[in-house]
Protein backbone atom coordinates (compact mmCIF):
# COMPACT_ATOMS: atom_id res chain seq x y z
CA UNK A 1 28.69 -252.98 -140.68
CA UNK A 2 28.51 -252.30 -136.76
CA UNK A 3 29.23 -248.24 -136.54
CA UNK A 4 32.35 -247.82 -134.13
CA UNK A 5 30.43 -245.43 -131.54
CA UNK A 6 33.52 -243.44 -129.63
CA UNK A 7 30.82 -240.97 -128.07
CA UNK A 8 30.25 -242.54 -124.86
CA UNK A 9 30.88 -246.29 -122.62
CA UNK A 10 26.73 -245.55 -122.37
CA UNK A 11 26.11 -246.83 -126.28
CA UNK A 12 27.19 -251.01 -125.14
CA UNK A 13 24.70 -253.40 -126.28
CA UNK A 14 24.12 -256.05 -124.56
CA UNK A 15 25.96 -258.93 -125.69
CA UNK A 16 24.10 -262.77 -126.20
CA UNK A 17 24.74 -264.27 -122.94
CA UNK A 18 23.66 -261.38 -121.38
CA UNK A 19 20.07 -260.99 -123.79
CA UNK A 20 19.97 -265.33 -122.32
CA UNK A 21 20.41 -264.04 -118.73
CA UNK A 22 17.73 -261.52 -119.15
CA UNK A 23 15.32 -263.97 -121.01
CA UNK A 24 15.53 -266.21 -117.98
CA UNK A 25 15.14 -264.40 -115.38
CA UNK A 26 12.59 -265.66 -112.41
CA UNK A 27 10.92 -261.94 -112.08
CA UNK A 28 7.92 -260.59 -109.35
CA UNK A 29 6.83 -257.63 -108.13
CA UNK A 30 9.77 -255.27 -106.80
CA UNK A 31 7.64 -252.75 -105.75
CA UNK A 32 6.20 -255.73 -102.99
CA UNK A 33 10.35 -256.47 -102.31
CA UNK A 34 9.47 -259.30 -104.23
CA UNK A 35 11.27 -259.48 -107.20
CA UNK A 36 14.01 -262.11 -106.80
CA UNK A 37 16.63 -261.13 -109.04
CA UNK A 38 16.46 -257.56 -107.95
CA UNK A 39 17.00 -258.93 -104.96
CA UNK A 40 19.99 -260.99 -105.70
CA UNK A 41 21.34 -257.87 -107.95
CA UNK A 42 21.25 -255.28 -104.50
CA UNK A 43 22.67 -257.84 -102.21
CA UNK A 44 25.14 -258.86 -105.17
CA UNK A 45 26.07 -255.06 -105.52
CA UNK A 46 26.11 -253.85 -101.41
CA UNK A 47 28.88 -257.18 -101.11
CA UNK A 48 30.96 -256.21 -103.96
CA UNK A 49 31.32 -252.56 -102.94
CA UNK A 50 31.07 -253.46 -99.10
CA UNK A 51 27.99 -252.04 -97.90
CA UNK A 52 25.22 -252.64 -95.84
CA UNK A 53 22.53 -252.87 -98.49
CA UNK A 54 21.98 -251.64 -102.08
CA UNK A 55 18.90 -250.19 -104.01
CA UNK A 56 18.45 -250.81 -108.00
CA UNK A 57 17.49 -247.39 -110.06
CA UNK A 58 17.01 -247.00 -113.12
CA UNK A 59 20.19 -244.31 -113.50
CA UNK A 60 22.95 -242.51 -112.43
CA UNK A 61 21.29 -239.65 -112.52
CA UNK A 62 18.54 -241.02 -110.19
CA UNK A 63 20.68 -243.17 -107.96
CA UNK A 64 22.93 -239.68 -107.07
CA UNK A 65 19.85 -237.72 -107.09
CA UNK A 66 18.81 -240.64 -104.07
CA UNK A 67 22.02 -240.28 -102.32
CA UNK A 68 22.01 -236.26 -102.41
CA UNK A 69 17.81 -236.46 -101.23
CA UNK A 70 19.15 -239.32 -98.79
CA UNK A 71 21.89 -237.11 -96.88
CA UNK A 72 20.28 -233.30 -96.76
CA UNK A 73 17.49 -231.92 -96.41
CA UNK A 74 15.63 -228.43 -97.83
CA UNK A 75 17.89 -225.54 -97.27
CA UNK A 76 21.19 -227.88 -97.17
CA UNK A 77 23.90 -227.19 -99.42
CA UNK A 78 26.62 -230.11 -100.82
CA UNK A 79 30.00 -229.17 -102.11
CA UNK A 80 30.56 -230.94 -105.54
CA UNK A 81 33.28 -229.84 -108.66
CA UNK A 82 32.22 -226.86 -111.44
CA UNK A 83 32.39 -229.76 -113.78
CA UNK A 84 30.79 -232.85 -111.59
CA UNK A 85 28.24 -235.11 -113.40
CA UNK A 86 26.22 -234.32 -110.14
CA UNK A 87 26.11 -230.78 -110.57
CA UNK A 88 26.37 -230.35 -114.35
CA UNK A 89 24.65 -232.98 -116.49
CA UNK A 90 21.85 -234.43 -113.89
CA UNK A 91 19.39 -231.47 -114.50
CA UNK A 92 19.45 -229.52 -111.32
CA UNK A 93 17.30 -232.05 -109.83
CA UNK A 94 19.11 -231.69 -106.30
CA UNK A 95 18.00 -227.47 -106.58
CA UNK A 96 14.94 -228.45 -108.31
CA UNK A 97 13.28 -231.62 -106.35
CA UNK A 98 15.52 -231.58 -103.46
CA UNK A 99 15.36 -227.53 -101.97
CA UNK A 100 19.25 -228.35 -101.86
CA UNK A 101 22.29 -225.85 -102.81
CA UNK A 102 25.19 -226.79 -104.63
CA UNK A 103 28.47 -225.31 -103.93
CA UNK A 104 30.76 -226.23 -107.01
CA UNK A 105 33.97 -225.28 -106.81
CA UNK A 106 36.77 -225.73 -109.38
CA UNK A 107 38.59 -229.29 -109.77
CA UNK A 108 41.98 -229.69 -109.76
CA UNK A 109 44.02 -231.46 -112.91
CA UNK A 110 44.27 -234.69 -111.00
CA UNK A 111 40.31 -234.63 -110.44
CA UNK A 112 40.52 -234.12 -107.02
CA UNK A 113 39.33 -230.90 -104.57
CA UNK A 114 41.28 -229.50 -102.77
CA UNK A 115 40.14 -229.76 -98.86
CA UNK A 116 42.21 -226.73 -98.07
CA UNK A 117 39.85 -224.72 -100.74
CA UNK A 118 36.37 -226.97 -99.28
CA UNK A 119 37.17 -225.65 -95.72
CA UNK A 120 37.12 -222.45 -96.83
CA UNK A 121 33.51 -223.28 -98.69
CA UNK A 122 31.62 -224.86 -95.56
CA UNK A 123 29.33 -222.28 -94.66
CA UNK A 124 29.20 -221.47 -90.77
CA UNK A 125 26.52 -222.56 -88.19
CA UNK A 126 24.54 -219.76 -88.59
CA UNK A 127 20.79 -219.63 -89.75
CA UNK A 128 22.14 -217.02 -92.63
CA UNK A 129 23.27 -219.74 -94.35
CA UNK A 130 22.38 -223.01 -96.01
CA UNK A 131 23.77 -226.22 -94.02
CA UNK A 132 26.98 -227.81 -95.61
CA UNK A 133 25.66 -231.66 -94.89
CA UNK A 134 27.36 -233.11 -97.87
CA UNK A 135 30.88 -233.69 -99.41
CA UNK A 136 30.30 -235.40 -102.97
CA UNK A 137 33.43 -236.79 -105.00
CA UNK A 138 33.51 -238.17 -108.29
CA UNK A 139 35.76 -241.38 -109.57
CA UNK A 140 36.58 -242.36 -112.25
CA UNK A 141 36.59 -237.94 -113.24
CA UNK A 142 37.25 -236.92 -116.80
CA UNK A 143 38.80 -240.57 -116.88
CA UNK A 144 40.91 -240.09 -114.08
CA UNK A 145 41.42 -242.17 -110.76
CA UNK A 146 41.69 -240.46 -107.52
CA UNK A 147 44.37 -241.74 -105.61
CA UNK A 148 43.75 -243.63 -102.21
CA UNK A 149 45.79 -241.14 -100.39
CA UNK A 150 43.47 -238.44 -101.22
CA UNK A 151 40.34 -240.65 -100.54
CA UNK A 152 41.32 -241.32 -97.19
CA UNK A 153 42.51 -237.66 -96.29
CA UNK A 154 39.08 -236.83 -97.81
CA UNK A 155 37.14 -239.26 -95.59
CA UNK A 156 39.09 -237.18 -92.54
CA UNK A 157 38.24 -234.11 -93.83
CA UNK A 158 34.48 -235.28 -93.84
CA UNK A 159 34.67 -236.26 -90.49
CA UNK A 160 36.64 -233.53 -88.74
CA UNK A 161 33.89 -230.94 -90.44
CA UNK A 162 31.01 -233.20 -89.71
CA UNK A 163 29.99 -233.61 -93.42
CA UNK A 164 28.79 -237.20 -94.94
CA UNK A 165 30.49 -238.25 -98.06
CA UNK A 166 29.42 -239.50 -101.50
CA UNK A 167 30.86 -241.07 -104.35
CA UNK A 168 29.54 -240.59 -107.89
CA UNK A 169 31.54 -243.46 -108.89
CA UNK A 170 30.16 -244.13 -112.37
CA UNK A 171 32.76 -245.81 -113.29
CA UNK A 172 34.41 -246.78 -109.83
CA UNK A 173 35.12 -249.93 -110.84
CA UNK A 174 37.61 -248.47 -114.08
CA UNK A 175 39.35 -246.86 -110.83
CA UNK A 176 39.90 -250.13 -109.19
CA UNK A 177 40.64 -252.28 -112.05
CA UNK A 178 43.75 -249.29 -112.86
CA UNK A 179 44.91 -249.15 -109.65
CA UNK A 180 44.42 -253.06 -109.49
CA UNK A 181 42.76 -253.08 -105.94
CA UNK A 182 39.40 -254.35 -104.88
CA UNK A 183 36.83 -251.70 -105.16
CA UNK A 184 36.20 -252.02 -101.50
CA UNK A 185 39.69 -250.06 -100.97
CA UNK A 186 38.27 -246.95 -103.14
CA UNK A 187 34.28 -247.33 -101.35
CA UNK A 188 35.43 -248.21 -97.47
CA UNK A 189 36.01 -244.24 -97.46
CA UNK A 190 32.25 -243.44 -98.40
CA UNK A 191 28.93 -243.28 -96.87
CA UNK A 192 27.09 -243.98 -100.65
CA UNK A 193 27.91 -245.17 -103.52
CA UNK A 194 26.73 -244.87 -106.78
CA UNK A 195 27.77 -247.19 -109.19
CA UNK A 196 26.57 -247.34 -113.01
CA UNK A 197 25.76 -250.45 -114.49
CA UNK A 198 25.04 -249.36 -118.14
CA UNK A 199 28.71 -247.58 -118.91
CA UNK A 200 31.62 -249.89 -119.20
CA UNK A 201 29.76 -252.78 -117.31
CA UNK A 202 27.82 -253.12 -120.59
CA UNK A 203 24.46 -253.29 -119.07
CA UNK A 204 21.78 -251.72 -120.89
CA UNK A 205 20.21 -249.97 -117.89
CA UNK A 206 20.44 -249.32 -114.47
CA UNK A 207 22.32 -247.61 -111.30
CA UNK A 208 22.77 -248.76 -107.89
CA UNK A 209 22.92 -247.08 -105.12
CA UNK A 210 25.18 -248.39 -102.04
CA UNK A 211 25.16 -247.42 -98.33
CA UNK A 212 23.97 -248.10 -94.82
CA UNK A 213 20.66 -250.13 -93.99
CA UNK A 214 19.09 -246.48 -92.51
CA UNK A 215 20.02 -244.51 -95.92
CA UNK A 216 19.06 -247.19 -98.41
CA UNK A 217 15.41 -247.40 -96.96
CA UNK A 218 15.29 -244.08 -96.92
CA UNK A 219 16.53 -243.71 -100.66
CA UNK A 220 13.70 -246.42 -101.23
CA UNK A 221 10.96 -243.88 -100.25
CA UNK A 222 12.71 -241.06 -102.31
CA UNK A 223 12.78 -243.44 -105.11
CA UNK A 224 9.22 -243.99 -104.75
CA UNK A 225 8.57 -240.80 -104.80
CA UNK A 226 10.45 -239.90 -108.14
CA UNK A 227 8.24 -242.98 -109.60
CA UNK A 228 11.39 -245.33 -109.71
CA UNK A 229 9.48 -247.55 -108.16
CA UNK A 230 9.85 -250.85 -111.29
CA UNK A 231 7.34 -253.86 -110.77
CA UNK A 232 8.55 -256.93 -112.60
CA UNK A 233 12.23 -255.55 -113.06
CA UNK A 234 14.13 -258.73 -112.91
CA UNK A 235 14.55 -259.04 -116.56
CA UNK A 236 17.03 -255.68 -116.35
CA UNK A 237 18.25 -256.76 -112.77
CA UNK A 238 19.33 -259.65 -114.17
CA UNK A 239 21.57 -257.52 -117.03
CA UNK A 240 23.11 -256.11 -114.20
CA UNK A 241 23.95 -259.42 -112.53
CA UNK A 242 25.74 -260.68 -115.38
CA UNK A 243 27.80 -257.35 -115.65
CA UNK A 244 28.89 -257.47 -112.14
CA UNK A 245 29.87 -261.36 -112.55
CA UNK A 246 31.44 -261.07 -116.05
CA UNK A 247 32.87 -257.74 -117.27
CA UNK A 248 34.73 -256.27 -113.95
CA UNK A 249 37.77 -257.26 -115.04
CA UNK A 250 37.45 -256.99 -118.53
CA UNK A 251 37.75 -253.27 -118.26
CA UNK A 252 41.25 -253.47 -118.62
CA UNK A 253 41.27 -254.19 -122.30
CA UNK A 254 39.19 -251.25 -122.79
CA UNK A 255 41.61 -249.16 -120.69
CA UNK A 256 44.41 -250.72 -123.08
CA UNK A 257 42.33 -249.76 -126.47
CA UNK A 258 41.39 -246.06 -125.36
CA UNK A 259 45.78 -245.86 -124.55
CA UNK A 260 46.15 -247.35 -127.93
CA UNK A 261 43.89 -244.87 -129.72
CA UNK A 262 45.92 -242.21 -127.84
CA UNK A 263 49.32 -243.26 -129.00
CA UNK A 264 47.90 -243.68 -132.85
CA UNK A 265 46.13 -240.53 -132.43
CA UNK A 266 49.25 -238.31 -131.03
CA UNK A 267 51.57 -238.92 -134.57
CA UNK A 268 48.90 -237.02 -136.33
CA UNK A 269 50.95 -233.31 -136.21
CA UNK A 270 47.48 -231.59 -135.71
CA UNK A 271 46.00 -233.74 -132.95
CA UNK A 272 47.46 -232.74 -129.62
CA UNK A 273 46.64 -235.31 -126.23
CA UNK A 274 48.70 -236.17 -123.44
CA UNK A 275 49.15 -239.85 -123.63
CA UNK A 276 50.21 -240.64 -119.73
CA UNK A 277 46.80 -238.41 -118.62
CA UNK A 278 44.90 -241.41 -120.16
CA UNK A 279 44.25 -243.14 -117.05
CA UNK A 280 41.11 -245.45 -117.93
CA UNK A 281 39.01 -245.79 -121.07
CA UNK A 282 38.25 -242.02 -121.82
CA UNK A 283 40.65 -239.54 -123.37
CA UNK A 284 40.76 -235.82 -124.99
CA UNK A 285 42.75 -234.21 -127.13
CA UNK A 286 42.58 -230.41 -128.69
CA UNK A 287 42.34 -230.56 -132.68
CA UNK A 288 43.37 -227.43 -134.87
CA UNK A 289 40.03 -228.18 -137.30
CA UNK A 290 36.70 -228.06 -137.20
CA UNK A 291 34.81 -230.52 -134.90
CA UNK A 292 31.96 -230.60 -137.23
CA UNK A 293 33.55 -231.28 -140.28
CA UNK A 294 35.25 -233.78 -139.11
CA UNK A 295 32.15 -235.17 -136.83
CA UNK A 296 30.88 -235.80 -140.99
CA UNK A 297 33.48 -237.29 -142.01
CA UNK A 298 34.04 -239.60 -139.35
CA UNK A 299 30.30 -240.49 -139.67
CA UNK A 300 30.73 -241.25 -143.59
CA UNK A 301 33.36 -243.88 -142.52
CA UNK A 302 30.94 -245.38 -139.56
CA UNK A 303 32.82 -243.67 -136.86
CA UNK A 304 30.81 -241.74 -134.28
CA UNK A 305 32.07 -239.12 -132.08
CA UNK A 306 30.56 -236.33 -129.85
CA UNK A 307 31.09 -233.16 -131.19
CA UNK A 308 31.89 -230.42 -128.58
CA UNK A 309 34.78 -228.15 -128.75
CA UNK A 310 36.69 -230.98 -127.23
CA UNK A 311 37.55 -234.25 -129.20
CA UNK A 312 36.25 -236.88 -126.60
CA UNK A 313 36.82 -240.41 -126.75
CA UNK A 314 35.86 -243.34 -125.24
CA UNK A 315 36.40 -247.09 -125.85
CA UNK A 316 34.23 -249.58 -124.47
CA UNK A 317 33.34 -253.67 -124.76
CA UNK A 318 31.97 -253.00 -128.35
CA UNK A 319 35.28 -251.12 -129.53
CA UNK A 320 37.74 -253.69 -131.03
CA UNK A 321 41.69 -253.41 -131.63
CA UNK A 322 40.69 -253.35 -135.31
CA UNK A 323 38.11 -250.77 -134.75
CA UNK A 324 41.15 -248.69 -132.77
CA UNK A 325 43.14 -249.31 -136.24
CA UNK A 326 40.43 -248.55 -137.82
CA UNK A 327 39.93 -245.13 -136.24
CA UNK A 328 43.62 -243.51 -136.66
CA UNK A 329 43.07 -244.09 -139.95
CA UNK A 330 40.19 -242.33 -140.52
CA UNK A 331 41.27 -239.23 -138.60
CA UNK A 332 44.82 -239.31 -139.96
CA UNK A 333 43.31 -239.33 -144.07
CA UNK A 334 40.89 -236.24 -142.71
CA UNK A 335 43.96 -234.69 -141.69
């Protein structure tokens, strides 16, 4: 039996057609510019998300880490949330490679910042202090979509303060697909755009990385010098082609399973979640029990979760209805 894997939208594998695509794929040297269906992938990617151009990496991690290497310099500082994938989970490599501050400052419960709070954060032209260059937002954030109001007064903001703008947008297409526009309405309000192919997609690997002609060449370089640079990396371009073509609009079912879970979830008297904050395909919930208790006995019943404090869920392309069923079951007989 398949395990049903909760823990992340990361664990997809990559379903027949897809394994075909890959198999077929006409394949040179990207390194050269060569490589035809990383070709087709970037300018398949920079017209979806309506940018100039578009760079292939081999993560999230390293397409942000581009973006952030792309828009400052050493000494700079960007203003990102406590709790931004950017800042938390990407290993400091912005401080580390990049000589660049972060300023993280505390999101608010819709996943937005406040701008009234980042004004108050961008440091003043004066050599005592780093350079705020960089405003970086995050969307989909804790599984939340960030409405196109704020995006657009945020895009202002940038502007008025002379700061660029980035999107982590890891799952920026979840945010579309809920609010039911094209992406391009969430992305017009960017300068880059980092979009994971390997969450709800269902790639098995890959980033890209979306912006002007001037930034993605010079994100090439930087990717060069990280040693991103792939030779014959077609075969997982190609993964990434079929995503982009096939399982956009699919996301909605997996936005409908993770609500489903929620609702079966919330009847259970010691398993508290809001089910209207469940936006996309991730929700959380506070448990009165022990996570790692019932981590095991999840796992005895092929049900994997991730084990923080925090009871974190998330459905994905390999997560059926009867899986969802499957689930509420499980935790309600631990309970």
């Amino acid at each position: 039996m398949k395990p049903i894997d909760l823990r992340s939208d990361t664990v997809t594998q990559p379903s027949a057609a897809m394994r075909d695509i890959m198999l077929a794929a006409p394949v040179g040297d990207d390194v050269y510019g060569e490589d035809p269906t990383v070709n087709e992938l970037e300018t398949l990617a920079a017209k979806l998300l309506g940018t100039q151009r578009s760079i292939f990496c081999t993560s999230g991690t390293q397409s942000n880490l581009l973006a952030l290497l792309t828009h400052c310099e050493r000494g700079d500082e960007y203003i990102v949330g406590q709790h931004a994938h950017t800042y938390c989970y990407e290993g400091g490599g912005a401080a580390v490679l990049g000589s660049i501050q972060p300023q993280p400052l505390n999101f608010e419960a819709d996943g937005t910042l406040d701008l009234e709070t980042v004004s108050k954060f961008i440091k003043p032209d004066n050599f005592h202090f780093a350079r705020t260059r960089l405003f970086c937002l995050e969307n989909t954030h804790d599984g939340k979509v960030l409405p196109l109001d704020y995006l657009k007064a945020a895009r202002r903001f940038a502007d008025d303060h002379g700061l660029m703008l980035h999107l982590d947008g890891a799952r920026v297409f979840n945010a579309a697909v809920k609010l039911k526009v094209d992406v391009k309405e969430i992305t017009q309000y960017f300068d880059t755009i980092s979009c994971c192919l390997s969450k709800g997609l269902g790639a098995p690997v890959g980033s890209v990385l979306c912006g002007s002609k001037d930034q993605v060449n010079k994100a090439r370089r930087w990717r060069k010098v990280l040693g991103g640079g792939m030779r014959q990396a077609g075969i997982l371009a190609a993964a990434g082609i079929y995503a982009l073509s096939n399982n956009i609009q699919r996301l909605e079912q997996d936005h409908d399973t993770a609500r489903a879970l929620a609702k079966g979830l919330a009847d259970i008297d010691d398993i508290h979640i809001d089910v209207d904050s469940v936006q996309t395909n991730i929700l959380f919930a506070d448990i009165t029990a022990d996570m790692a208790s019932l981590g095991q006995f999840l796992n005895e019943k092929g049900i994997r979760i991730d084990n923080s404090n925090h009871l974190r869920l998330v459905t994905h392309l390999d997560i059926s209805r009867q899986d969802i069923e499957e689930t509420i079951e499980a935790f309600r007989a631990f309970f």
